[in-house]
Protein backbone atom coordinates (compact mmCIF):
# COMPACT_ATOMS: atom_id res chain seq x y z
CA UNK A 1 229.06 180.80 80.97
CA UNK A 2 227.63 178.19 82.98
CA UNK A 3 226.75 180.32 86.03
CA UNK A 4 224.97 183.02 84.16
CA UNK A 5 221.52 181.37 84.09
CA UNK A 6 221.50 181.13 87.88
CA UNK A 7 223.00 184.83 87.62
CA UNK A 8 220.37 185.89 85.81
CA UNK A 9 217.46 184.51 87.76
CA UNK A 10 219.49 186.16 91.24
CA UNK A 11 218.88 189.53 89.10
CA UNK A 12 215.43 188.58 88.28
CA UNK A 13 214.46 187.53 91.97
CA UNK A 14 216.72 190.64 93.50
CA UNK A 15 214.79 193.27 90.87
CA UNK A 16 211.61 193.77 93.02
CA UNK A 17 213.72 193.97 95.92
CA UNK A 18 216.15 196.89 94.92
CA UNK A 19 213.38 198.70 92.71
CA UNK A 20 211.14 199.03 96.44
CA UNK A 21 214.16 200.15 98.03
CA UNK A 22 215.20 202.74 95.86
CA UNK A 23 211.72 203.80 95.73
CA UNK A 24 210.82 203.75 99.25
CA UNK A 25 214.43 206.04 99.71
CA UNK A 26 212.86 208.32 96.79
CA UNK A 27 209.78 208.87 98.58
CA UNK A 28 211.12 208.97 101.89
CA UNK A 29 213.06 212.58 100.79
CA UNK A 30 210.29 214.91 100.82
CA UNK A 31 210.51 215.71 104.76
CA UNK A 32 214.04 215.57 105.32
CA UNK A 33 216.46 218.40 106.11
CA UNK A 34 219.76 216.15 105.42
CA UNK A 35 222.44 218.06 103.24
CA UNK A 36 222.05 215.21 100.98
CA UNK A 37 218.69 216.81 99.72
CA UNK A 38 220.15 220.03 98.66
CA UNK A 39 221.39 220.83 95.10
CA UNK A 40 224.94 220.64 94.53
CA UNK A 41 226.42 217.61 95.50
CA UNK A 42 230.50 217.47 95.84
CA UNK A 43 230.69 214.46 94.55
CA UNK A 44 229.50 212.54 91.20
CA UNK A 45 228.93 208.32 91.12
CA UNK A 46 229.15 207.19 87.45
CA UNK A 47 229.60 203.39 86.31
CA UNK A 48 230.46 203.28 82.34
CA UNK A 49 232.45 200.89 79.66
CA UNK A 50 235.97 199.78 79.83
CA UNK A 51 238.06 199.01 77.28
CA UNK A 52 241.48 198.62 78.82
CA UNK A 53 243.76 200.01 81.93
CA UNK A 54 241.45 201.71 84.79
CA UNK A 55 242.64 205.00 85.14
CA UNK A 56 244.14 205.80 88.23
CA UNK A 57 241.85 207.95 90.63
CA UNK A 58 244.19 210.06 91.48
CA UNK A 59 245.93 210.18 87.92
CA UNK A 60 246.09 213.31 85.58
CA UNK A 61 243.04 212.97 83.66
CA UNK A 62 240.98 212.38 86.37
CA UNK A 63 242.14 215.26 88.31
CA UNK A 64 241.60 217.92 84.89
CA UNK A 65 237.99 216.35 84.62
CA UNK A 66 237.12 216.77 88.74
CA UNK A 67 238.62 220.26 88.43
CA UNK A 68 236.69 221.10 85.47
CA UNK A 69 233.52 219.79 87.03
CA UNK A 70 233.89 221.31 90.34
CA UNK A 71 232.94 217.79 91.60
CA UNK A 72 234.64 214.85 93.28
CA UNK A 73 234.76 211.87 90.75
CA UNK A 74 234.14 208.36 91.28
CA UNK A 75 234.06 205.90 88.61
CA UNK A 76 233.34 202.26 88.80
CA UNK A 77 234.98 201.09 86.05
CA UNK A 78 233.68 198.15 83.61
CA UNK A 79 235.20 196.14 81.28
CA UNK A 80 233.04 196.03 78.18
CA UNK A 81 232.66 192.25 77.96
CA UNK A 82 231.50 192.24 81.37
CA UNK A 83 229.22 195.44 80.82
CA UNK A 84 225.45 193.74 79.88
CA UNK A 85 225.82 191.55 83.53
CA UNK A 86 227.42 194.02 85.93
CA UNK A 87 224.92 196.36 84.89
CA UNK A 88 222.15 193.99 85.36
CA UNK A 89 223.30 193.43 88.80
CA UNK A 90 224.34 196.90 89.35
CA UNK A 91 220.00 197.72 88.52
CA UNK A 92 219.15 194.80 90.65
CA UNK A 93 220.87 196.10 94.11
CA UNK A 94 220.48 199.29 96.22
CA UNK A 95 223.26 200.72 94.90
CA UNK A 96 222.68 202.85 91.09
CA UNK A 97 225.11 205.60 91.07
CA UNK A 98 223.84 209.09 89.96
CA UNK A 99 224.71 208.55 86.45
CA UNK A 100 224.93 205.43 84.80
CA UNK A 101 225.77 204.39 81.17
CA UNK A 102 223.04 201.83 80.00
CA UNK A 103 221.46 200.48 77.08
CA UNK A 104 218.14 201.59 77.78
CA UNK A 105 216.17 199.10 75.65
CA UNK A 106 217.50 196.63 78.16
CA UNK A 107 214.53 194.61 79.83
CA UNK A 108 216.24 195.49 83.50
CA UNK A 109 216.60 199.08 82.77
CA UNK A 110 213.32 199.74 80.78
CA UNK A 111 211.89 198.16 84.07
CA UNK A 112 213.50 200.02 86.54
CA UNK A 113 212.83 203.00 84.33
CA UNK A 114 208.87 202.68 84.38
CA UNK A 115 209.27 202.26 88.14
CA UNK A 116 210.48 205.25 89.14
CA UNK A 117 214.39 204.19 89.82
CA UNK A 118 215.43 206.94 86.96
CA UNK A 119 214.98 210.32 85.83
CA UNK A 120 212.22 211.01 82.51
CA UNK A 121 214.43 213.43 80.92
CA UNK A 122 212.00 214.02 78.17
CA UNK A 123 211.51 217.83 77.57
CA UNK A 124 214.29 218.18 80.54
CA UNK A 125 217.41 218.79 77.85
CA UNK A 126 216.67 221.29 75.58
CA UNK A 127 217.86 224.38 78.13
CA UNK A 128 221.24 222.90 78.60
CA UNK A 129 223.24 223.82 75.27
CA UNK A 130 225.28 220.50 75.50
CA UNK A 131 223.11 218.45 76.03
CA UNK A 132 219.99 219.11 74.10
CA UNK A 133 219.96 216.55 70.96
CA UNK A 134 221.89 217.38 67.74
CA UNK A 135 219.65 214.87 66.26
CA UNK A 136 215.92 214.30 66.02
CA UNK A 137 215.60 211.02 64.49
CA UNK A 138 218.59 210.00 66.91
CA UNK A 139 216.44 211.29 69.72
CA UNK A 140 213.97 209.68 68.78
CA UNK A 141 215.59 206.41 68.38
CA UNK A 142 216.57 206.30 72.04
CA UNK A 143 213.36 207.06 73.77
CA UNK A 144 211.49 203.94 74.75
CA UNK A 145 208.02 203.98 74.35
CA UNK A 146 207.74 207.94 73.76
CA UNK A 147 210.01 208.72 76.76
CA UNK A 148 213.55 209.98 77.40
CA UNK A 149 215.21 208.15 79.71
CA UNK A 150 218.66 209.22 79.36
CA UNK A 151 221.49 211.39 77.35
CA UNK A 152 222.52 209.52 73.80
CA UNK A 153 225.68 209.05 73.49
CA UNK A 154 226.64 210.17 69.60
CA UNK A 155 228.12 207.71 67.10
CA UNK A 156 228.06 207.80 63.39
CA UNK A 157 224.95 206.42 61.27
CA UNK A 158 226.79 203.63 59.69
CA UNK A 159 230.27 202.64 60.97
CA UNK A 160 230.49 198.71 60.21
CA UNK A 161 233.01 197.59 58.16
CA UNK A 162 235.92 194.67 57.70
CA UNK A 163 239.14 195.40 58.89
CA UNK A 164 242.19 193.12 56.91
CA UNK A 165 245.87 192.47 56.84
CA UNK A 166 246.83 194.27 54.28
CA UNK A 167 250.02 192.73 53.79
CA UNK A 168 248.68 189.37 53.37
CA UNK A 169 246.50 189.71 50.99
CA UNK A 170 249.31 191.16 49.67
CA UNK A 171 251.74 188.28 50.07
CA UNK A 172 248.87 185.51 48.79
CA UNK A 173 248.25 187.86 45.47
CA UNK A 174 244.48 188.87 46.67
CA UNK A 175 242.43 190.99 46.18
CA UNK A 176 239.95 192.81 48.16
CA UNK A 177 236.51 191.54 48.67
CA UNK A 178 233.35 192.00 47.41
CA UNK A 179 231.28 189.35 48.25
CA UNK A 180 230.90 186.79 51.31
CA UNK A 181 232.33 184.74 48.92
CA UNK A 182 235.52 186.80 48.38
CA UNK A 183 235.90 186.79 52.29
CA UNK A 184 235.88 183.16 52.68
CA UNK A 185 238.21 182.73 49.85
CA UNK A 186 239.93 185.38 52.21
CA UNK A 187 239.90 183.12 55.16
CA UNK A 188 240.54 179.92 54.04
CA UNK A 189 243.88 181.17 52.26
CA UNK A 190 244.99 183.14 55.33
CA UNK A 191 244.66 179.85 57.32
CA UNK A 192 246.15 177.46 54.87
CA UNK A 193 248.39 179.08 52.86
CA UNK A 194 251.02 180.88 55.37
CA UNK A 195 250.47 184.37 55.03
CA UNK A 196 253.05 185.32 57.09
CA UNK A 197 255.19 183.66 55.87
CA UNK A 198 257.05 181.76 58.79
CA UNK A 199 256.22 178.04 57.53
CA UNK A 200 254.28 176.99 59.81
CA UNK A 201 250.52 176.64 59.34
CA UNK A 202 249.57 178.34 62.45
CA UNK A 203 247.49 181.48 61.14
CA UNK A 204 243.35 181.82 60.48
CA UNK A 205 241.05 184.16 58.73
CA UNK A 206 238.52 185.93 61.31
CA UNK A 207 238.74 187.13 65.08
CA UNK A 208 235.87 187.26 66.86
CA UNK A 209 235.30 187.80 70.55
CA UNK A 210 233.03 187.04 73.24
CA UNK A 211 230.42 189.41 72.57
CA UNK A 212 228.74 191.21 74.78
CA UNK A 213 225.39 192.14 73.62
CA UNK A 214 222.21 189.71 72.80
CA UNK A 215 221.17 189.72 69.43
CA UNK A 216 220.56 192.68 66.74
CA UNK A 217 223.92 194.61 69.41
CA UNK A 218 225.86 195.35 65.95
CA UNK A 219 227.82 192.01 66.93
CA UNK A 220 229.90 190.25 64.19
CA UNK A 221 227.01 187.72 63.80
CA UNK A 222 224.66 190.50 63.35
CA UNK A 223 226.28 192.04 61.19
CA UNK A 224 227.06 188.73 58.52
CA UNK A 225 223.48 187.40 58.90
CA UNK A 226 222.46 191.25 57.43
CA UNK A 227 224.90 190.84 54.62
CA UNK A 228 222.98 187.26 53.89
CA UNK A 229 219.52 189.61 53.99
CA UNK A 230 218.10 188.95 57.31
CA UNK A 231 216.52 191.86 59.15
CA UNK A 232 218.38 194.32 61.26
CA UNK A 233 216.53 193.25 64.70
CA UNK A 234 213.25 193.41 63.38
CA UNK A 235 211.75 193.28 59.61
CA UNK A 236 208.38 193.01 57.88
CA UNK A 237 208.12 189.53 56.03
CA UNK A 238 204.51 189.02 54.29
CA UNK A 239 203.22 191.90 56.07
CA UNK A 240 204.12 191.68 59.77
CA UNK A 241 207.15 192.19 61.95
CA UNK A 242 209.36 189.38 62.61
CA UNK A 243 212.78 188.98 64.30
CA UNK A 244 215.05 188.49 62.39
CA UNK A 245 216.52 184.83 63.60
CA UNK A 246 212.90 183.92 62.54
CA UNK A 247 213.81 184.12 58.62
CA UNK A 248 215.75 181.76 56.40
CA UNK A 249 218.43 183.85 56.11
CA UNK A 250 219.78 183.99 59.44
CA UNK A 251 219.85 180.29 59.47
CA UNK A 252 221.95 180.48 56.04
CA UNK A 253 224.37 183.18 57.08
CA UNK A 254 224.90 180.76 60.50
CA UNK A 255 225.15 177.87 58.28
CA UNK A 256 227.70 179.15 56.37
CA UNK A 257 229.71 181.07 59.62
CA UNK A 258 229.98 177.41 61.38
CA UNK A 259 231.35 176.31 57.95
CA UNK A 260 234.59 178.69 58.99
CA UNK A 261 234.22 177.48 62.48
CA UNK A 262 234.39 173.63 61.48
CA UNK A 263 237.56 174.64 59.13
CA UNK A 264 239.43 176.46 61.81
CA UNK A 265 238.91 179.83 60.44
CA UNK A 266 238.11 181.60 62.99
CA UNK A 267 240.06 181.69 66.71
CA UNK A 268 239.10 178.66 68.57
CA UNK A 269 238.42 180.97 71.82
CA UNK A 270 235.61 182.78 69.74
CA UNK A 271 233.27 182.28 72.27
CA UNK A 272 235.79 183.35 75.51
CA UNK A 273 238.16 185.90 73.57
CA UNK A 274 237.15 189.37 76.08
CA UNK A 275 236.77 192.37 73.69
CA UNK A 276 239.32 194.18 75.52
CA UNK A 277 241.88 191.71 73.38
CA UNK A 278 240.32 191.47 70.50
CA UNK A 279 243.27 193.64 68.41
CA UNK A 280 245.94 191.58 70.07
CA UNK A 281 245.79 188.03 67.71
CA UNK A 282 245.33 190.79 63.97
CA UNK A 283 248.59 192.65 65.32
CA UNK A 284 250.25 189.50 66.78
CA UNK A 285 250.06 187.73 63.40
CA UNK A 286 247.35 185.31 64.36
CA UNK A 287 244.42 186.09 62.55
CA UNK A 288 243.73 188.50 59.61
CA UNK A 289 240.54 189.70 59.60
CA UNK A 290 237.88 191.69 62.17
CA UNK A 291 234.40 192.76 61.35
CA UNK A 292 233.82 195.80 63.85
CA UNK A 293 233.01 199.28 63.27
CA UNK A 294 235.62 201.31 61.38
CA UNK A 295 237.49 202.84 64.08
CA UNK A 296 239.55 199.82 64.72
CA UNK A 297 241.14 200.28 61.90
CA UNK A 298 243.14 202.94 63.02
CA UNK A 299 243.41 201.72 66.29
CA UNK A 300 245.16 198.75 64.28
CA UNK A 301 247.07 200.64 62.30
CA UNK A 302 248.46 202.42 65.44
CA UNK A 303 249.67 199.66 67.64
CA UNK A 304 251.41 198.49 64.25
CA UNK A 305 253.61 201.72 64.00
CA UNK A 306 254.16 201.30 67.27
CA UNK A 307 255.75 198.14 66.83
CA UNK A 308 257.82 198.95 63.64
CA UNK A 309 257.34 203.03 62.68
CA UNK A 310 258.86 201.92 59.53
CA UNK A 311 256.99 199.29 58.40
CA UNK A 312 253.07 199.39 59.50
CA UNK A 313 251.13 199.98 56.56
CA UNK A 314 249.44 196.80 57.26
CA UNK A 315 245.94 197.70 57.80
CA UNK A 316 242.79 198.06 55.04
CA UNK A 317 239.16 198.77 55.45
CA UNK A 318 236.52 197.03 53.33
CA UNK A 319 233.27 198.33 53.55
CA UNK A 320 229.62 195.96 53.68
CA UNK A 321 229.47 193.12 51.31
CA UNK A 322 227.58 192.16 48.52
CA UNK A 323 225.64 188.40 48.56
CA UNK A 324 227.05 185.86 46.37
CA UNK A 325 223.88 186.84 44.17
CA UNK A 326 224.84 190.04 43.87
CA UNK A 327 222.31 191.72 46.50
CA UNK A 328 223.74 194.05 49.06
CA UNK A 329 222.87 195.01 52.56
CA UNK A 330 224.28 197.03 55.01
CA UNK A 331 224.44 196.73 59.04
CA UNK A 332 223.60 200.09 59.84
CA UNK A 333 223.66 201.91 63.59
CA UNK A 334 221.10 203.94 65.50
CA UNK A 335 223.15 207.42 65.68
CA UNK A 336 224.15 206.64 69.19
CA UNK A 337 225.18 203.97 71.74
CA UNK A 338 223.55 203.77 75.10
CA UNK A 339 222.53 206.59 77.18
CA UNK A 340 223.92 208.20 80.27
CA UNK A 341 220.75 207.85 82.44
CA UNK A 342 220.30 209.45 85.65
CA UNK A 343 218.95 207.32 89.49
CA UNK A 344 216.79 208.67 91.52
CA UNK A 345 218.44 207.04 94.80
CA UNK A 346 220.57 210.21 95.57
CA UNK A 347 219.19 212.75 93.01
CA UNK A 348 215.92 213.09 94.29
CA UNK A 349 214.59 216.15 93.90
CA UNK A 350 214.44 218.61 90.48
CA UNK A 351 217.15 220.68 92.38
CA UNK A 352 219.54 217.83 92.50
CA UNK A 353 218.62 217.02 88.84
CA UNK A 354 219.18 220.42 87.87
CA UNK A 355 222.71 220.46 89.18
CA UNK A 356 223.82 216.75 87.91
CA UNK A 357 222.13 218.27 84.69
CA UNK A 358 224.57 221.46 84.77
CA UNK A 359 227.85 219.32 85.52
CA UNK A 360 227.33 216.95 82.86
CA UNK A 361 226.48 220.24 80.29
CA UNK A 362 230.01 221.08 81.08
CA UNK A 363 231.25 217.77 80.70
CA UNK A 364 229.93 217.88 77.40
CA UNK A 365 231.07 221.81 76.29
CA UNK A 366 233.72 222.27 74.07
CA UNK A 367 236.39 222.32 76.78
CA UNK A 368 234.78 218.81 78.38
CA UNK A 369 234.52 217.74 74.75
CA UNK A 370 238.46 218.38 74.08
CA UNK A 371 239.04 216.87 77.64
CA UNK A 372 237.40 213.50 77.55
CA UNK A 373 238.67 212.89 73.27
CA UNK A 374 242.17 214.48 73.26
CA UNK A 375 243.44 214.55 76.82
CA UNK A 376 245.32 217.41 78.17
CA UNK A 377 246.69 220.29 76.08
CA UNK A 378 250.09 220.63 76.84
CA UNK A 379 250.64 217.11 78.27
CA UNK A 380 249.49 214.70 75.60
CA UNK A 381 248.74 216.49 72.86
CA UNK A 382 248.95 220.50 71.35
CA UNK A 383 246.96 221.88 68.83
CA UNK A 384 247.64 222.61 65.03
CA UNK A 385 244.92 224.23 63.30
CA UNK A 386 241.99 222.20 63.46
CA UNK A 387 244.17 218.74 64.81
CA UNK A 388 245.22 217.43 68.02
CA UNK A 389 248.94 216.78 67.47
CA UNK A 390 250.17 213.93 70.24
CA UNK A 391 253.31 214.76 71.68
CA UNK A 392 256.05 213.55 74.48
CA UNK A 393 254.23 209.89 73.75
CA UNK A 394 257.57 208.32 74.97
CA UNK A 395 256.85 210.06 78.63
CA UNK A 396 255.43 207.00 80.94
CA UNK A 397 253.22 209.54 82.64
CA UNK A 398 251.75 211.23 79.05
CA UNK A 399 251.08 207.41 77.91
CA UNK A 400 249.03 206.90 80.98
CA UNK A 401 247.28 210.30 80.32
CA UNK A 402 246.47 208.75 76.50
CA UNK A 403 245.59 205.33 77.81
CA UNK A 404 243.09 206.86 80.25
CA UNK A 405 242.01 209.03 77.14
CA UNK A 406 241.30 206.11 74.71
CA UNK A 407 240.46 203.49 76.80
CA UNK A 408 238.11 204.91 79.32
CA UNK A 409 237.08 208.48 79.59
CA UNK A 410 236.22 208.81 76.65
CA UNK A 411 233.29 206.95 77.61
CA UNK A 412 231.66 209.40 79.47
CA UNK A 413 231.79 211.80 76.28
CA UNK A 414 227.72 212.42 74.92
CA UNK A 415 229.11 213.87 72.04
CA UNK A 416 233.07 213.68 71.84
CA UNK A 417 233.44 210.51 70.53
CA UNK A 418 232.46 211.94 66.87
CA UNK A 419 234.90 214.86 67.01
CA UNK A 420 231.68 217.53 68.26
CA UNK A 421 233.33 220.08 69.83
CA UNK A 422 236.46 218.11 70.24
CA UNK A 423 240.03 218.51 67.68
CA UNK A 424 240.52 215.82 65.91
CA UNK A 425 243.41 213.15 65.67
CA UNK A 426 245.89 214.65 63.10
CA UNK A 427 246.89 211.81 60.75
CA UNK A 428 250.75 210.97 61.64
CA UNK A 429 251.20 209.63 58.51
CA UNK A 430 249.85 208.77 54.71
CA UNK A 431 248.33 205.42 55.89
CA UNK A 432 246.50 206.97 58.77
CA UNK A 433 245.42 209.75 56.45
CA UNK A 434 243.82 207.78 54.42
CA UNK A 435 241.92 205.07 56.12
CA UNK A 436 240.27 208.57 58.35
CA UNK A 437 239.14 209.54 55.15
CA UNK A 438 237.93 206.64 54.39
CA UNK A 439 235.57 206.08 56.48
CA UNK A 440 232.98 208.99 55.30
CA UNK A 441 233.45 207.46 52.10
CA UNK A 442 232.61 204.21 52.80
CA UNK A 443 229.21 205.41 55.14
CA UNK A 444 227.57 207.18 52.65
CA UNK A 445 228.00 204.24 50.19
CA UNK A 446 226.78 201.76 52.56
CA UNK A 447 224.27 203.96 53.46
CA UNK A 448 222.43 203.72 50.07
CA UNK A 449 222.15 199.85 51.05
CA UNK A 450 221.21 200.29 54.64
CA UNK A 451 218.60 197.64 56.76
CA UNK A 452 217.09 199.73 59.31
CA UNK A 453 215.04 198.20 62.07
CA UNK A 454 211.58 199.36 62.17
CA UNK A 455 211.22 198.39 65.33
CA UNK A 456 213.49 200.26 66.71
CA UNK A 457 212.32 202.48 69.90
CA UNK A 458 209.61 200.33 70.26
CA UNK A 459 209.42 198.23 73.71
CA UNK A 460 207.04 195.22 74.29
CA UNK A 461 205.89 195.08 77.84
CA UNK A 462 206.07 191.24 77.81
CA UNK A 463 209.91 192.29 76.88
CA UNK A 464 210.14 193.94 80.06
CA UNK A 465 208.38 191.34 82.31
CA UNK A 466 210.40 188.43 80.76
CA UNK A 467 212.94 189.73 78.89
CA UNK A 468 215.81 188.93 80.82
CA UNK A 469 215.03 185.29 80.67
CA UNK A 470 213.57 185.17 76.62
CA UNK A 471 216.87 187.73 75.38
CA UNK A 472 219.19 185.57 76.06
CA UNK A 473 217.91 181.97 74.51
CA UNK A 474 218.73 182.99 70.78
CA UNK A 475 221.97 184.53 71.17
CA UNK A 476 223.03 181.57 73.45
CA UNK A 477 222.04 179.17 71.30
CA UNK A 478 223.45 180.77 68.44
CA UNK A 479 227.16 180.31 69.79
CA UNK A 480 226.64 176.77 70.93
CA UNK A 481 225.08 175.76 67.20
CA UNK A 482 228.34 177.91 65.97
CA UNK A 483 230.64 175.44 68.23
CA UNK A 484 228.76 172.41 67.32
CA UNK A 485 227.37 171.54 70.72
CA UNK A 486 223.72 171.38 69.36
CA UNK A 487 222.24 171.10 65.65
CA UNK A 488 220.15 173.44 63.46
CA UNK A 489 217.49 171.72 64.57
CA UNK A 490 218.19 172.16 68.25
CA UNK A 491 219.13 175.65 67.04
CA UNK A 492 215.39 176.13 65.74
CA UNK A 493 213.98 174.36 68.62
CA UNK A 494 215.48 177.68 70.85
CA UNK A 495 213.65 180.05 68.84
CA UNK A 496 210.57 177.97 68.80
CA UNK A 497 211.10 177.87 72.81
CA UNK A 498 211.37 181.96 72.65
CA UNK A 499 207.86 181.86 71.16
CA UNK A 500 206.38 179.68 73.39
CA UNK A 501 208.52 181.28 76.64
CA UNK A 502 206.74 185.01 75.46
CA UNK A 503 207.92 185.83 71.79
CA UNK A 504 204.44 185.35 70.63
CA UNK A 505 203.41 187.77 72.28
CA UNK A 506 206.25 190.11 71.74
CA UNK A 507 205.99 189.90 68.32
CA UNK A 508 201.94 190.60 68.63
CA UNK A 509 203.13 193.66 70.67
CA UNK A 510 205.69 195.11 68.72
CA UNK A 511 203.32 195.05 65.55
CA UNK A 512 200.65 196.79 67.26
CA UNK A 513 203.03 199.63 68.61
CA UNK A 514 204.62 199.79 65.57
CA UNK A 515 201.62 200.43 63.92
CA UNK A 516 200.46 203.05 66.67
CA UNK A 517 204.14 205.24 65.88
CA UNK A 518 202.95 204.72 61.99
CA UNK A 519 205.93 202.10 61.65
């Protein structure tokens, strides 16, 4: 942690630097006759998320998505906790592969964006089938200022939830919760009362991990302070846009979060644990509860039946909570996460474009679609109707195919990751039945409770000149008032030193561009 501020201003003082030199290749392209300037290039450079094993480059999967493609493949690799830094650097240096996944509201990117270092897609996507959005408000939600900058990658409108040992609220005679108040009863009797039973008082309630985001990134924190009413990023109080650390009630829902903290309720290493581990303490009987989106609950319940197929039903899903008072609000999502945004350092002319264009429309067809979610028919899984039905999962070389599945290219799916075009997962059992169907049930009733951002899409340009320094001061702070190394007061002081560093005038730009769009 202690190196990322220099880090950061290496990025900052590098940016300038890298942006004239991809620039300066850009415009250098016009004259030459090098095969590099014709369409069709044989090979594809693409840096996305991690969330496990690297594949192996010359493994199964990546040899059915290369021959697919008609394109070598080469993937650098990221582990998500790492993502928000490498790609910072990765923007900063004369190196930005032909397709990269990004956030795109992301002071670097928006930056090297407006400069010239990547592709404005907007009006580019509707002639490829695959690619054109399914979505307009999603669309919209991912342009930045008006502009498309990049492919969305599909996820569903509202997927946060709670994800709980079942069996130990079993074996402590609880119940499910309603409230915040419910969970903390929740945490403070899977910490102190021996939940699993071994007599030893070495459990605790919540797992959270180092996350990788700033603030308003649909982090755990985020997602509490909403429950406690703050805004979703961004929210009008008396009139005008704030952020939402600015209100009273992210101070109260941080207040009471560094209550479980102080108690030992959550895993000491909250502010280290890498995101790639986060299951590992829930299924190693450690801690009990996650707040993530709702997927990791089956991912849970899996690696349980793994351990035991006869005894895994340990998993539930609770949906958003209700204030003590009653009140509820929901942590919604924006219909997508990051963009697959194209450089301009090798694909330089509309030509090029053209051609990455057509590869990744095939990555994304139904066949690409089925590749990247399920795997390879025949190898890891066969169909069944309208399911993907695993099979030979005890073959070493099938469970590398799945890994490289699950953990990684799935990432480079636009719209796979929500079953379009792609078969999904047929439930193995009743408990995996169930908490899939679950999940559509639980959206549409959090969705009646939702806090969208109405600031969302919106970018202030002092956000771009400054935002790498200013992004970072609130988050940061928030974890070191969480582990008690500063006070609410020092706490406040931060967000009064992200008004005076630029905020002010963020804030004065975001209402007047809000109220431009008619937000």
């Amino acid at each position: 942690m202690s190196t990322l501020p220099r880090l950061r201003h290496k990025i900052i003082a590098a940016t300038s630097l890298a942006l004239s030199t991809a620039l300066l290749a850009a415009g250098c392209s016009g004259g030459s006759d090098d095969a590099d300037q014709q369409a069709g290039f044989g090979e594809l450079t693409v840096m996305t998320k991690l969330f496990g094993t690297a594949p192996d480059p010359n493994g199964e999967m990546q040899q059915a998505v290369e021959k697919l493609i008609g394109k070598k493949l080469k993937v650098t690799w990221v582990p998500n906790a790492e993502y928000g830094d490498k790609a910072n650097v990765t923007l900063a240096s004369d190196s930005i592969p032909d397709v990269m996944v990004v956030n795109e509201k992301s002071p670097s990117f928006v930056k090297a964006a407006e400069a010239g270092a990547f592709w404005d897609l907007t009006g580019k996507l509707d002639k490829y089938p695959n690619l054109k959005p399914a979505d307009e408000q999603t669309a919209k939600n991912s342009m930045v200022n008006g502009k498309t900058y990049g492919i969305y990658r599909v996820r569903p409108a509202l997927r946060s939830g709670i994800v709980i040992r079942k069996d130990w609220l079993a074996k402590l005679g609880l119940k499910e919760p309603e409230t915040v108040g419910d969970l903390y009863a929740i945490a403070k009797a899977f910490t102190e009362q021996d939940p699993d039973g071994n007599g030893k008082k070495d459990t605790y309630g919540l797992i959270i991990p180092k996350w990788p985001g700033n603030y308003a990134s649909a982090s755990p924190y985020d997602v509490i302070e909403t429950w406690f009413g703050a805004p979703n990023g961004w929210g009008e109080r008396d009139g005008k846009l704030v952020p939402g650390f600015d209100t009273p009630e992210f101070l109260e829902a941080n207040r009471w979060l560094k209550k479980w903290i102080t108690e030992g309720l959550v895993n000491k290493d909250f502010a280290t644990l890498d995101t790639g581990n986060w299951n590992d303490p829930f299924v190693q009987g450690k801690g009990g509860m996650i707040i993530d989106v709702n997927v990791r609950a089956t991912q849970l319940l899996d690696l349980f039946k793994e351990k035991n197929p006869k005894d895994f039903d340990k998993v539930t899903l609770i949906g958003n909570l209700k204030r003590d008072d009653g009140q509820k609000f929901s942590y919604p999502f924006t219909g997508y996460n990051d963009v697959m945004a194209i450089s301009k350092q090798r694909i330089r002319t509309e030509a090029q474009l053209d051609d990455v264009l057509k590869t990744l429309d095939k990555l994304q067809s139904k066949e690409g679609s089925i590749l990247l979610t399920n795997g390879i028919e025949g190898r890891n899984f066969e169909v069944e109707g309208e399911y993907a039905v695993p099979i030979n999962q005890n073959d070493p070389k099938v469970k590398a195919i799945q890994n490289d599945v699950d953990k990684a290219f799935i990432q480079l799916g636009t719209r796979a990751s929500v079953g379009l075009g792609a078969y999904k997962v047929k439930p193995a059992d009743e408990a995996s039945r169930k908490m899939r169907e679950s999940f559509d049930v639980l959206m549409n009733e959090d969705l009646k409770t939702a806090v969208h951002n109405p600031a969302l899409g919106v970018i202030a340009p002092t956000s771009v000149a400054k935002g790498q320094t200013l992004d970072t001061i609130v988050p940061d702070a928030r974890i070191k008032y969480l582990s008690g190394a500063i006070s609410e007061d020092q706490l406040k002081a931060q967000i009064k030193r992200w008004y005076d560093g630029g905020g002010t005038d963020i804030a004065k730009e975001v209402n007047d561009l809000a109220a431009k769009a008619g937000g």
